[in-house]
Every structure is written in C-alpha cells, then in structure tokens.
PDB file of N, CA and C in Angstrom:
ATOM      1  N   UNK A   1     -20.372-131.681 -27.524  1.00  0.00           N
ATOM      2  CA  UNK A   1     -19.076-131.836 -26.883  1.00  0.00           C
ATOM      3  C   UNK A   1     -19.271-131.803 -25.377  1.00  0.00           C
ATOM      4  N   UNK A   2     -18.563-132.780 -24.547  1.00  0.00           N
ATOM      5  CA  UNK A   2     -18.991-132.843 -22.808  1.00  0.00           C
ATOM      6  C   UNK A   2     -17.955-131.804 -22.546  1.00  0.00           C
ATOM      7  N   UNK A   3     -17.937-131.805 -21.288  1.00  0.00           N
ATOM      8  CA  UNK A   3     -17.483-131.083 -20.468  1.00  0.00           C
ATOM      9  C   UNK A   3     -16.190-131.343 -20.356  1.00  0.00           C
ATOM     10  N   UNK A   4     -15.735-132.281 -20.279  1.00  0.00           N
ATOM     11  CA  UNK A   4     -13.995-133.181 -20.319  1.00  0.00           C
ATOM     12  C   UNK A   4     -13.311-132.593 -21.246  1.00  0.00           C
ATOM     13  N   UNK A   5     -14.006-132.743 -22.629  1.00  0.00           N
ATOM     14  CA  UNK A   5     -13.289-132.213 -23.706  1.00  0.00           C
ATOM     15  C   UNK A   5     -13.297-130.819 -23.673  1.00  0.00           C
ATOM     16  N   UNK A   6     -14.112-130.026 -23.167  1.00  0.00           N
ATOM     17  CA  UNK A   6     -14.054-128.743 -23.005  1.00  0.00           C
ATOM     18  C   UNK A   6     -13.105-128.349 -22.333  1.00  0.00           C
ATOM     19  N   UNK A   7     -12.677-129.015 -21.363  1.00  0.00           N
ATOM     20  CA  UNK A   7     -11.451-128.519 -19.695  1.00  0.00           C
ATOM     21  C   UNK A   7     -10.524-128.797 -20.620  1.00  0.00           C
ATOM     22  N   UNK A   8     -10.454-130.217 -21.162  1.00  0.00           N
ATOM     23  CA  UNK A   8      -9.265-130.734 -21.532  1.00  0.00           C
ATOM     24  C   UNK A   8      -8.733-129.621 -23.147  1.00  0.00           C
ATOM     25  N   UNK A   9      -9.220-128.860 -23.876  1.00  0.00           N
ATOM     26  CA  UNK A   9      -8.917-127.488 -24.237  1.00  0.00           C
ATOM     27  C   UNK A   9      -8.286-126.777 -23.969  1.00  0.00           C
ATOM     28  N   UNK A  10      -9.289-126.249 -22.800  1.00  0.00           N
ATOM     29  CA  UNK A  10      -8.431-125.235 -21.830  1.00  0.00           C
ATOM     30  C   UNK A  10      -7.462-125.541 -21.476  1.00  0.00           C
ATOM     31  N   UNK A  11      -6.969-126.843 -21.063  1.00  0.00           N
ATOM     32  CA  UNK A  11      -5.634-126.933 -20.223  1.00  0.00           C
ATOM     33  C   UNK A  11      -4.731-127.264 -21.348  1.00  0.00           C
ATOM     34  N   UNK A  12      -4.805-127.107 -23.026  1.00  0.00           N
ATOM     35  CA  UNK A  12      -3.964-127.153 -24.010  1.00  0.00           C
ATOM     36  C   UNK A  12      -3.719-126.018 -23.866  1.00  0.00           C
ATOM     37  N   UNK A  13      -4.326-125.075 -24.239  1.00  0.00           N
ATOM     38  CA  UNK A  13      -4.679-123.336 -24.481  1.00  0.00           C
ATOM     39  C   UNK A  13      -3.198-123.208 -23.163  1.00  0.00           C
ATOM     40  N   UNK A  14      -3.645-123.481 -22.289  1.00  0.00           N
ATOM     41  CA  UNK A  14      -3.318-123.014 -20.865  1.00  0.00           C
ATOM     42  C   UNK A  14      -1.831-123.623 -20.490  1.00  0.00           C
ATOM     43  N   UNK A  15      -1.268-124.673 -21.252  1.00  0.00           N
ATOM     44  CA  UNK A  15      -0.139-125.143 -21.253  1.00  0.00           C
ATOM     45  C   UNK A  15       1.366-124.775 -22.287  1.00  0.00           C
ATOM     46  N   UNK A  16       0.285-124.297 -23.570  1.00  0.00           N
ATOM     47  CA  UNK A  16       0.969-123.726 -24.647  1.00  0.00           C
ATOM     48  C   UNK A  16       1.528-121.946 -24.245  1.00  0.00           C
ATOM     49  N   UNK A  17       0.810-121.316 -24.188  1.00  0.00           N
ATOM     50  CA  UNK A  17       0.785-120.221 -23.508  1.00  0.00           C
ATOM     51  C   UNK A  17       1.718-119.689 -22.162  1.00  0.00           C
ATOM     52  N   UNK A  18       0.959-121.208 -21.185  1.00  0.00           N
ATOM     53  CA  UNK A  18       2.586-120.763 -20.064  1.00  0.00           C
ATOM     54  C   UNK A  18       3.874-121.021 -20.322  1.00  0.00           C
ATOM     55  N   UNK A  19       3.771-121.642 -21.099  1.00  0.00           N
ATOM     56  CA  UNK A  19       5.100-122.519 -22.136  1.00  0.00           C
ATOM     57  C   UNK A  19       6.296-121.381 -22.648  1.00  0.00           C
ATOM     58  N   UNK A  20       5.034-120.396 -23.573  1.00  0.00           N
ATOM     59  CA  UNK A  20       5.718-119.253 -24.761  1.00  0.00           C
ATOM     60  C   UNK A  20       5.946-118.371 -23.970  1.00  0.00           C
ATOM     61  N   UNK A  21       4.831-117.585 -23.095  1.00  0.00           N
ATOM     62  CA  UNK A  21       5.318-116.380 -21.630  1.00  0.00           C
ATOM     63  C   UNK A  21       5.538-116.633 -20.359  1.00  0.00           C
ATOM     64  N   UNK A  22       5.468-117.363 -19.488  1.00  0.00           N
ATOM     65  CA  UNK A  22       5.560-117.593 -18.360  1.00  0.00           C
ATOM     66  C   UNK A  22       4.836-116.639 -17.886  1.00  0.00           C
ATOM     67  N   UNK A  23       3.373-116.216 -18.241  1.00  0.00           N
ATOM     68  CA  UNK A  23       2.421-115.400 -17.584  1.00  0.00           C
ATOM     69  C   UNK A  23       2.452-114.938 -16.224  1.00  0.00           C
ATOM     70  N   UNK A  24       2.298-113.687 -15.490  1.00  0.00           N
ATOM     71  CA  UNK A  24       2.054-112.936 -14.522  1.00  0.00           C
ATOM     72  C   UNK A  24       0.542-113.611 -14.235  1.00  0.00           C
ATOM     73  N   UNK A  25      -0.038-113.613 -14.728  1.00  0.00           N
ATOM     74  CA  UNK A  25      -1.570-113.642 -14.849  1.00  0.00           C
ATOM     75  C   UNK A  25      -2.063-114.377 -16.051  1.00  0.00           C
ATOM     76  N   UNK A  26      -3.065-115.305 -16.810  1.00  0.00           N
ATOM     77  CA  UNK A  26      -3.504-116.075 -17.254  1.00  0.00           C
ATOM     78  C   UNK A  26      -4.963-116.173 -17.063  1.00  0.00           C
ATOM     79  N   UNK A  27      -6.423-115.578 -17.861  1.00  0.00           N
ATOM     80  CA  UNK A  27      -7.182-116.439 -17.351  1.00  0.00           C
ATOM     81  C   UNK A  27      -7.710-116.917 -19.063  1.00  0.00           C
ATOM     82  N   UNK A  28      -8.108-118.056 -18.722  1.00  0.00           N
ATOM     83  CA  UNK A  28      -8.852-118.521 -20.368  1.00  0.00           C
ATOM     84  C   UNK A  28     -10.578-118.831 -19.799  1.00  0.00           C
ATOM     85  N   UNK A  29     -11.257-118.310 -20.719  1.00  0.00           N
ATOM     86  CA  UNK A  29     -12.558-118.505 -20.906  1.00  0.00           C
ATOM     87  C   UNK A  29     -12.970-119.297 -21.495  1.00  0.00           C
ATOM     88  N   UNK A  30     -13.340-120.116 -21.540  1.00  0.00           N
ATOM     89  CA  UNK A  30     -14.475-121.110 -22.466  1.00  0.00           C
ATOM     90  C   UNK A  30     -15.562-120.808 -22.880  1.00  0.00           C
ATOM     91  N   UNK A  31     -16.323-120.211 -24.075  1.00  0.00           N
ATOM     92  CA  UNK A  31     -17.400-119.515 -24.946  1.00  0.00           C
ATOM     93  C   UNK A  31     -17.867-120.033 -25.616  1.00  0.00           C
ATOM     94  N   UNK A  32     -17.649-121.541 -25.171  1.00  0.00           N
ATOM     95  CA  UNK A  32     -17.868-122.239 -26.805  1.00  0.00           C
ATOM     96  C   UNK A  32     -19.386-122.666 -26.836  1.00  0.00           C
ATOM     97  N   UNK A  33     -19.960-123.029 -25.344  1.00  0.00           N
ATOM     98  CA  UNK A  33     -21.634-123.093 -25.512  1.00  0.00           C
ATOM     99  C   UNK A  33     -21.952-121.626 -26.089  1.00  0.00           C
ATOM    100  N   UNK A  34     -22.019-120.352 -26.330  1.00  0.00           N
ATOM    101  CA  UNK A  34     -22.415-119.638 -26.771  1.00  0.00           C
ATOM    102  C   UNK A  34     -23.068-119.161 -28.162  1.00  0.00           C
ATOM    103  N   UNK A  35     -22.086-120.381 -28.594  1.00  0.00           N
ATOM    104  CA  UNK A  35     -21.773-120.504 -29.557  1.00  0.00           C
ATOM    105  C   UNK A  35     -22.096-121.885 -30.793  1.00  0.00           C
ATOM    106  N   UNK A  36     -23.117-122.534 -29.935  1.00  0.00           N
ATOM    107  CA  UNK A  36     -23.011-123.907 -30.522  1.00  0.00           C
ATOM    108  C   UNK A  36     -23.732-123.569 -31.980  1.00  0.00           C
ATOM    109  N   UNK A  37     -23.429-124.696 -32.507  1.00  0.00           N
ATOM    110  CA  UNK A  37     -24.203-124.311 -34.076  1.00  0.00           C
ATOM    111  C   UNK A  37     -24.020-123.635 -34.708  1.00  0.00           C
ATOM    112  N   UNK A  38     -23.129-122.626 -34.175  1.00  0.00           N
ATOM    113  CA  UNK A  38     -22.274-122.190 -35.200  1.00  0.00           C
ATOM    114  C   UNK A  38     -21.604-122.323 -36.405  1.00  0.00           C
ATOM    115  N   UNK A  39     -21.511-121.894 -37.713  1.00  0.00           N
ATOM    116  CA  UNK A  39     -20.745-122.092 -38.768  1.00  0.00           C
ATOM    117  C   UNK A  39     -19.047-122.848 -38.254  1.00  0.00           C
ATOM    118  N   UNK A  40     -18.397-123.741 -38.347  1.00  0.00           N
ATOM    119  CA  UNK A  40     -17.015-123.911 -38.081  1.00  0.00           C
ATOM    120  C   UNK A  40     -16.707-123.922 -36.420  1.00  0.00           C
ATOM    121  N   UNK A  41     -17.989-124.311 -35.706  1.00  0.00           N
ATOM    122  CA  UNK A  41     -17.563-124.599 -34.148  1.00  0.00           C
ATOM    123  C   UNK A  41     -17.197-125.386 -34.447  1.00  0.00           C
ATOM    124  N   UNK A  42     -17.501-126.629 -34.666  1.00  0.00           N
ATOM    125  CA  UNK A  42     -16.870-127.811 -34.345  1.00  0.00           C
ATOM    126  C   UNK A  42     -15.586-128.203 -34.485  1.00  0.00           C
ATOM    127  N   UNK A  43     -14.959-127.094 -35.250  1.00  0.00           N
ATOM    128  CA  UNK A  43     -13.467-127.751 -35.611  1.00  0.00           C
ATOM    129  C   UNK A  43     -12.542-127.037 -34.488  1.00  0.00           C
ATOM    130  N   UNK A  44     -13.667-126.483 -33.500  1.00  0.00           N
ATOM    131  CA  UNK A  44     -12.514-126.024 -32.553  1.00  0.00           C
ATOM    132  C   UNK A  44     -13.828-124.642 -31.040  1.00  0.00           C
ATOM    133  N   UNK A  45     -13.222-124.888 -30.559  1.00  0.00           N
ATOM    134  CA  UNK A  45     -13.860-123.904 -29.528  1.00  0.00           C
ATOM    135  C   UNK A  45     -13.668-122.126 -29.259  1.00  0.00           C
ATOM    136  N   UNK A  46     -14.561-121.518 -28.974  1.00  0.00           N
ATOM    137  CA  UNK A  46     -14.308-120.172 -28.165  1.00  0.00           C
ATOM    138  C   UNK A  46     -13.752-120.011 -27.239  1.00  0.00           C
ATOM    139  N   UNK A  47     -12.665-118.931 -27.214  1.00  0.00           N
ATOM    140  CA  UNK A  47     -12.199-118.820 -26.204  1.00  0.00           C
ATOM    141  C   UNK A  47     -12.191-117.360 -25.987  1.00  0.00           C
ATOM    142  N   UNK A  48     -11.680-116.591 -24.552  1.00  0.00           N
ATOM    143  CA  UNK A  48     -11.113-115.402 -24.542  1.00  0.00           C
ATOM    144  C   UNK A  48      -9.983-116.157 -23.719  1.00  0.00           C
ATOM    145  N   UNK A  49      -9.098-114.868 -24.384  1.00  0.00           N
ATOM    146  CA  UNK A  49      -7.712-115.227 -23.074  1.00  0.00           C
ATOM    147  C   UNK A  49      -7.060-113.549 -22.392  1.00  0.00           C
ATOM    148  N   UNK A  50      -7.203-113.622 -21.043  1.00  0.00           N
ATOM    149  CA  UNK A  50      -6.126-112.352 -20.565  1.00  0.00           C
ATOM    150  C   UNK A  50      -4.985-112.593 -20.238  1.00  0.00           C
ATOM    151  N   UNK A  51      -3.837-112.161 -20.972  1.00  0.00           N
ATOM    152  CA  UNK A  51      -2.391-112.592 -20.443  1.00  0.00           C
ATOM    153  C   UNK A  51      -2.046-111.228 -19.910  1.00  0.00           C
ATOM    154  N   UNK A  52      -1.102-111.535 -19.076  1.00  0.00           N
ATOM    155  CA  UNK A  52       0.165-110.436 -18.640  1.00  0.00           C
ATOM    156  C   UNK A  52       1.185-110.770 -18.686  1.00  0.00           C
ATOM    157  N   UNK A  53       2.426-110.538 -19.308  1.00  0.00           N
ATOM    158  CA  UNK A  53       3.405-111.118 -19.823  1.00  0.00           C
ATOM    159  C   UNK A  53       4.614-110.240 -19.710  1.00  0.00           C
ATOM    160  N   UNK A  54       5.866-110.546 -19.335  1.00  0.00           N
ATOM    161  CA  UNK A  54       6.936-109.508 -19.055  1.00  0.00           C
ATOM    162  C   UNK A  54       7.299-109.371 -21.133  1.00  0.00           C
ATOM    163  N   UNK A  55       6.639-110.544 -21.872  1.00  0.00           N
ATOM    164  CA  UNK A  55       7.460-111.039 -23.064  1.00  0.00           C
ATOM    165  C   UNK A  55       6.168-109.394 -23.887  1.00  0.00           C
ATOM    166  N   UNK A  56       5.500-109.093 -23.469  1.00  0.00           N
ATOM    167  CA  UNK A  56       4.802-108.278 -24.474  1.00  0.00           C
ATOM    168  C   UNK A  56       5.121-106.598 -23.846  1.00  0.00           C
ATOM    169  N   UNK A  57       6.252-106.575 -23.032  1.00  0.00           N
ATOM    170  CA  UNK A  57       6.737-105.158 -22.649  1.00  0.00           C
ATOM    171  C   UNK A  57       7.066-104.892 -24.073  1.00  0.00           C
ATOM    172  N   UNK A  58       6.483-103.317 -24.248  1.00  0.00           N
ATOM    173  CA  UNK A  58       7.353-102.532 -25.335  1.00  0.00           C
ATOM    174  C   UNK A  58       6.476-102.874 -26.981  1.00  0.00           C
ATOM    175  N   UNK A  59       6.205-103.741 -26.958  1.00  0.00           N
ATOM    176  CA  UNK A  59       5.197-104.528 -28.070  1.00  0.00           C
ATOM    177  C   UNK A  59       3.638-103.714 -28.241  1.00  0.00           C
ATOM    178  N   UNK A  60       3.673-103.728 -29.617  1.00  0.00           N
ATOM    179  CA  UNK A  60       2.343-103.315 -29.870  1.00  0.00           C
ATOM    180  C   UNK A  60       1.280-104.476 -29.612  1.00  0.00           C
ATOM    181  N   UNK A  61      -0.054-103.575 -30.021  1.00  0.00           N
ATOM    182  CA  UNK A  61      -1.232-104.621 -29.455  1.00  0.00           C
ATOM    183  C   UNK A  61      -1.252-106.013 -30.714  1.00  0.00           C
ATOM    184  N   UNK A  62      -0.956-105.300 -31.900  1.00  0.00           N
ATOM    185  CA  UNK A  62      -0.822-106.322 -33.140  1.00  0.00           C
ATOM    186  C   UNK A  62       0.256-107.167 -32.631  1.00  0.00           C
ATOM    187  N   UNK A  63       1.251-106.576 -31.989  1.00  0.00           N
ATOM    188  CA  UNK A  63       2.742-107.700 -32.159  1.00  0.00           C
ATOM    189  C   UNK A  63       1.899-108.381 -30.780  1.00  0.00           C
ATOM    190  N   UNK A  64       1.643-108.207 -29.984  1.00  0.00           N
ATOM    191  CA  UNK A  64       0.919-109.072 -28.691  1.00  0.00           C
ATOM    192  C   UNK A  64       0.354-110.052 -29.558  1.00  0.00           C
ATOM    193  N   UNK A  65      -0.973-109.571 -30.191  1.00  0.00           N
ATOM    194  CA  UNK A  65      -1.480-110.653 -30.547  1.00  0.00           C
ATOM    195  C   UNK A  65      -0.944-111.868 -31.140  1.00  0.00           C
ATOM    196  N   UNK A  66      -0.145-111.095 -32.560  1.00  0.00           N
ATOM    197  CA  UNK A  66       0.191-112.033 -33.181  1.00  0.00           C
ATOM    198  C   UNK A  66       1.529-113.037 -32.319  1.00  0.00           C
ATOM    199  N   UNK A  67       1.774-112.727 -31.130  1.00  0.00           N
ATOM    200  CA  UNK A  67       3.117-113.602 -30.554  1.00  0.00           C
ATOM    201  C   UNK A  67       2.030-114.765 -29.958  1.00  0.00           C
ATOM    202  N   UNK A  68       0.439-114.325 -29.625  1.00  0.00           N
ATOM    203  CA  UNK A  68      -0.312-115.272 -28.669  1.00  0.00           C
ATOM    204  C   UNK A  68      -0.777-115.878 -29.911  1.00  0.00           C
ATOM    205  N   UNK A  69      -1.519-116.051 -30.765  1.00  0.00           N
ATOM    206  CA  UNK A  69      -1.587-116.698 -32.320  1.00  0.00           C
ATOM    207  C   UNK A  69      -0.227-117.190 -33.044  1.00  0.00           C
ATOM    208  N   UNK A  70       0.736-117.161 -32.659  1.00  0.00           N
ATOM    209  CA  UNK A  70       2.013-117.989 -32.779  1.00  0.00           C
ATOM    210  C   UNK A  70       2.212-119.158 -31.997  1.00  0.00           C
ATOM    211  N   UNK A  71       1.969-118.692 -30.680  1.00  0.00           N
ATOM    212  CA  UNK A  71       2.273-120.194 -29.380  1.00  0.00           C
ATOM    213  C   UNK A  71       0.793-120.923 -29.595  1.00  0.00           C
ATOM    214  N   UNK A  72       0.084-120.460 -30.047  1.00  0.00           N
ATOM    215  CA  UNK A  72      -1.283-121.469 -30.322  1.00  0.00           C
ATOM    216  C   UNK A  72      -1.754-122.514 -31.789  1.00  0.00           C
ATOM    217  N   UNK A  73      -0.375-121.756 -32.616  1.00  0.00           N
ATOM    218  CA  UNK A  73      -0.720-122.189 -33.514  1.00  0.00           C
ATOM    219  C   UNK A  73      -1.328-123.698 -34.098  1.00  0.00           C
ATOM    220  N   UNK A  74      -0.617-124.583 -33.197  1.00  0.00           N
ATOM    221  CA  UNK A  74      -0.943-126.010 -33.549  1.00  0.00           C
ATOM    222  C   UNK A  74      -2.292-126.403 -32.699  1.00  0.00           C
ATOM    223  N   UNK A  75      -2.914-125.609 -32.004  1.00  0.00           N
ATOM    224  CA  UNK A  75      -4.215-125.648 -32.051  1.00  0.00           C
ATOM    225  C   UNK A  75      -5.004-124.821 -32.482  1.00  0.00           C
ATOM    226  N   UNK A  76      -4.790-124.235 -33.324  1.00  0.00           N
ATOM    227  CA  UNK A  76      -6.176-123.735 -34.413  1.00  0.00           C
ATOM    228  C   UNK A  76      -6.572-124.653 -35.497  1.00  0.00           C
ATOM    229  N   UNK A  77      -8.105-124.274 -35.618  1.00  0.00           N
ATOM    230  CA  UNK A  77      -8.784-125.550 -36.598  1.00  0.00           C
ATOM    231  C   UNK A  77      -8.817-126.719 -35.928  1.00  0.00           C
ATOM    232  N   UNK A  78      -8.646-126.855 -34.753  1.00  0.00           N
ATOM    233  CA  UNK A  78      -8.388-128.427 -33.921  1.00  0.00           C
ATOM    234  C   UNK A  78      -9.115-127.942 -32.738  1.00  0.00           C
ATOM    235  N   UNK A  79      -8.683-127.895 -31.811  1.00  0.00           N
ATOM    236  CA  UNK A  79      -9.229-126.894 -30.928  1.00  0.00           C
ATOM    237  C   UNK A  79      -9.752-125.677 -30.040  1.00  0.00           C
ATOM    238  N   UNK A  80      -9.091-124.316 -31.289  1.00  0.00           N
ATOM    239  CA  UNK A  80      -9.780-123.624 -31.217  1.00  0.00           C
ATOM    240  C   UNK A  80     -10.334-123.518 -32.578  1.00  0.00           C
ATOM    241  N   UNK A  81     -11.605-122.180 -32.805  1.00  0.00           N
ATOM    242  CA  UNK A  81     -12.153-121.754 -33.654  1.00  0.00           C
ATOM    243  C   UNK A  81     -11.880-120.411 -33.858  1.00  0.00           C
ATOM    244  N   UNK A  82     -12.289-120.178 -32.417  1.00  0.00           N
ATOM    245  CA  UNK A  82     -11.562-118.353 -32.275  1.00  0.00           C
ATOM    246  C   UNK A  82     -11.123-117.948 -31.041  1.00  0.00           C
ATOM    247  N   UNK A  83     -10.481-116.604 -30.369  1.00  0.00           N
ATOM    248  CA  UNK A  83      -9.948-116.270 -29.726  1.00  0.00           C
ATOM    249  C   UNK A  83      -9.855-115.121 -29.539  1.00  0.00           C
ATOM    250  N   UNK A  84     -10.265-114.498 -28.548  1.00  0.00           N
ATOM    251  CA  UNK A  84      -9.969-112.923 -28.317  1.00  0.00           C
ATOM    252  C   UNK A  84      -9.516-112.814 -27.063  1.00  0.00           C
ATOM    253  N   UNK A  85      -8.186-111.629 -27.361  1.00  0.00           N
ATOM    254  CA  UNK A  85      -6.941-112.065 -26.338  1.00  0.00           C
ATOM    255  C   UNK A  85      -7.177-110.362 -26.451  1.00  0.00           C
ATOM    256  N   UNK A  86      -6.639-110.347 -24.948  1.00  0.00           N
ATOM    257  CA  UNK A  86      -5.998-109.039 -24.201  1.00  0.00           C
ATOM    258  C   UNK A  86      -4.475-109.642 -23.698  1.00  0.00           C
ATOM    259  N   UNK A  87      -3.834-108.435 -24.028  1.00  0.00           N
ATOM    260  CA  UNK A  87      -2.722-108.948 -23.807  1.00  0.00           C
ATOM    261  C   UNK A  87      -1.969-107.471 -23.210  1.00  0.00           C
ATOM    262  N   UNK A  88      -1.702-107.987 -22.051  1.00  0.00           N
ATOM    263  CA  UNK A  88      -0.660-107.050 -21.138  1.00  0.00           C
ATOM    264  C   UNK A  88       0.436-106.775 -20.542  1.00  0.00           C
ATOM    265  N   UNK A  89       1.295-105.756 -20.748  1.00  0.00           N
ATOM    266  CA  UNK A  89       2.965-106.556 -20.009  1.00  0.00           C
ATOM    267  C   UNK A  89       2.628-105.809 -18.895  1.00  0.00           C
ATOM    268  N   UNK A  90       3.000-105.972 -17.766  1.00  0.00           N
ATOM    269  CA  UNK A  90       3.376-106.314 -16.244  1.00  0.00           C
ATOM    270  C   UNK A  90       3.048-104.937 -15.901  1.00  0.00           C
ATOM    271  N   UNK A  91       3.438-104.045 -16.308  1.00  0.00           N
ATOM    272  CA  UNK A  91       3.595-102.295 -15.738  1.00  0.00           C
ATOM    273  C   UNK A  91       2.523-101.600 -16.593  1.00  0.00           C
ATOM    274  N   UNK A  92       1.441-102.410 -17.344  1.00  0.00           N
ATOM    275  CA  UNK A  92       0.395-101.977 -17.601  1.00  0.00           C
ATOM    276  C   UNK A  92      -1.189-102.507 -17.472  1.00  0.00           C
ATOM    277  N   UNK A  93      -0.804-103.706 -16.603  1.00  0.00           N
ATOM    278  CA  UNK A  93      -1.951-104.797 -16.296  1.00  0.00           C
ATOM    279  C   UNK A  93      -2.679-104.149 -15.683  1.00  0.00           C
ATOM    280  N   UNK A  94      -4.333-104.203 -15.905  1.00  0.00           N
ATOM    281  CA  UNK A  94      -5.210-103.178 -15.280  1.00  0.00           C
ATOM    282  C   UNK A  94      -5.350-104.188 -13.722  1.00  0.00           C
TER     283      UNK A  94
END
C-alpha cells in the first residue's frame, strides 16, 4: 500500500471523527507499516487515535470507546483493521 492511500485513511478516520465530536484535540497515527503481513492487514490499517471531546464528559472509558467505534463504523474491515483510542473530555485531557 503507497503512501497516498495511507494519508488518504487518515483523512477518512480524521473527517468521520470531527464530524461525530468536534474534537478539542485529534491526533491519528498510522501503524500500519508495523504491521505489514499481518493476519487481516489488508482489509484495513493501524491506527491509534487521541481525542478530547466535550461529547465524552461524564462517560465511561467503555462508553468513550464504544461512541469512537460507532462514528467509524463504516470504515472497519475497509480501512481500518484496528484501533486504539484514548479518549478524553476537555477537564481531563493530560
């Protein structure tokens, strides 16, 4: 996979996301060379993501997640594979 298709990921990841929270903060990682040859890379890439979000005040770390695995949903199995998210509301962002 080049490099194009790699950005061009990220800026799905990165469009869906500002979409569902209107993020404080946002960064997405790309992991997916780490990873090549992996069992089930290909149907999608590594990522990490750090959000800060006014939408995950009060929310557990499960309800965080699962609200960021909701706004992504129509890219899993497509372009991502996996994802590991920190997720922070505003008055607890390190």
């Amino acid at each position: 996979m080049n490099a194009t298709t790699h950005a061009a990921r990220v800026e799905r990841l990165r469009g869906r996301l500002e979409q569902a929270f209107t993020p404080a903060r946002l960064e997405i990682r790309d992991d997916s060379a780490a990873h090549a040859g992996h069992a089930g890379a290909r149907e999608g890439g590594h990522f990490r993501v750090a959000i800060v979000a006014t939408a995950f005040e009060g929310k557990t770390s499960l309800e965080r997640h699962r609200m960021v695995y909701a706004a992504l949903a129509e890219l899993m199995g497509r372009d991502i594979h996996a994802v590991s998210i920190t997720a922070h509301a505003p008055s607890e962002a390190p």
